[in-house]
Protein backbone atom coordinates (compact mmCIF):
# COMPACT_ATOMS: atom_id res chain seq x y z
CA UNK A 1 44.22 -31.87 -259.62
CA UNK A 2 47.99 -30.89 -259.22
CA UNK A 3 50.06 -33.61 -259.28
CA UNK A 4 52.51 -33.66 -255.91
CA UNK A 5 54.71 -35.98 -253.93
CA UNK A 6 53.27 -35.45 -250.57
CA UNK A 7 53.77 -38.75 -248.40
CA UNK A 8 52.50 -37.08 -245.25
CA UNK A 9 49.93 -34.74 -244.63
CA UNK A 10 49.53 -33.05 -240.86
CA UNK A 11 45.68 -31.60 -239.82
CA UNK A 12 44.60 -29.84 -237.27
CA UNK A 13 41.70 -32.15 -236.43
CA UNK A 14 38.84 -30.43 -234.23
CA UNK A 15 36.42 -33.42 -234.29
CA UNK A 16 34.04 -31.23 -236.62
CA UNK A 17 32.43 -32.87 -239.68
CA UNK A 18 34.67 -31.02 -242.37
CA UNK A 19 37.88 -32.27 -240.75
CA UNK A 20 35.96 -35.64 -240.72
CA UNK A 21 35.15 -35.64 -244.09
CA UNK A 22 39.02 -34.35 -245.35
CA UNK A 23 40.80 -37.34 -243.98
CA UNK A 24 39.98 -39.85 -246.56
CA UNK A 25 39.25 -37.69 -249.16
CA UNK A 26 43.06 -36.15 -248.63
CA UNK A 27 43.84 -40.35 -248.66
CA UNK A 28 42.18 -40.97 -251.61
CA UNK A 29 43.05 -37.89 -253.94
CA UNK A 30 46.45 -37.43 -252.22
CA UNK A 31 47.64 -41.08 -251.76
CA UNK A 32 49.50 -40.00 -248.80
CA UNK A 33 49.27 -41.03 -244.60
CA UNK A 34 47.28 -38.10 -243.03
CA UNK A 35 48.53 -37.05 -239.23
CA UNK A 36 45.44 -35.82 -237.24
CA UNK A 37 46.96 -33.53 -234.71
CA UNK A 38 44.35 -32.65 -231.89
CA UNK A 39 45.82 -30.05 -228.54
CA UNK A 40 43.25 -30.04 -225.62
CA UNK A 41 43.17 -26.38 -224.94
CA UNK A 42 41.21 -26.63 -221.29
CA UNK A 43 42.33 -24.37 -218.58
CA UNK A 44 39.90 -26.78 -216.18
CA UNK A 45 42.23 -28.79 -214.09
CA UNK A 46 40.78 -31.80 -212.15
């Protein structure tokens, strides 16, 4: 693996099992904090 500096790492998160799964592995190969970023994208208002 390519060697980098990266101290933080932004995601788009959507809850699925591959952004699940990417979080620690981008933690543990990466060394780095990882940002989750979720938007709620509902028009529904209540």
């Amino acid at each position: 693996m390519k060697k980098t500096n990266y101290k933080k790492i932004a995601l788009a998160y959507s809850g699925g099992l591959d952004t699940s799964i990417i979080i620690p592995w981008l933690k543990e190969n990466y060394n780095c904090e990882v940002i989750a970023v979720v938007e709620m994208l509902s028009r529904k208002r209540t």
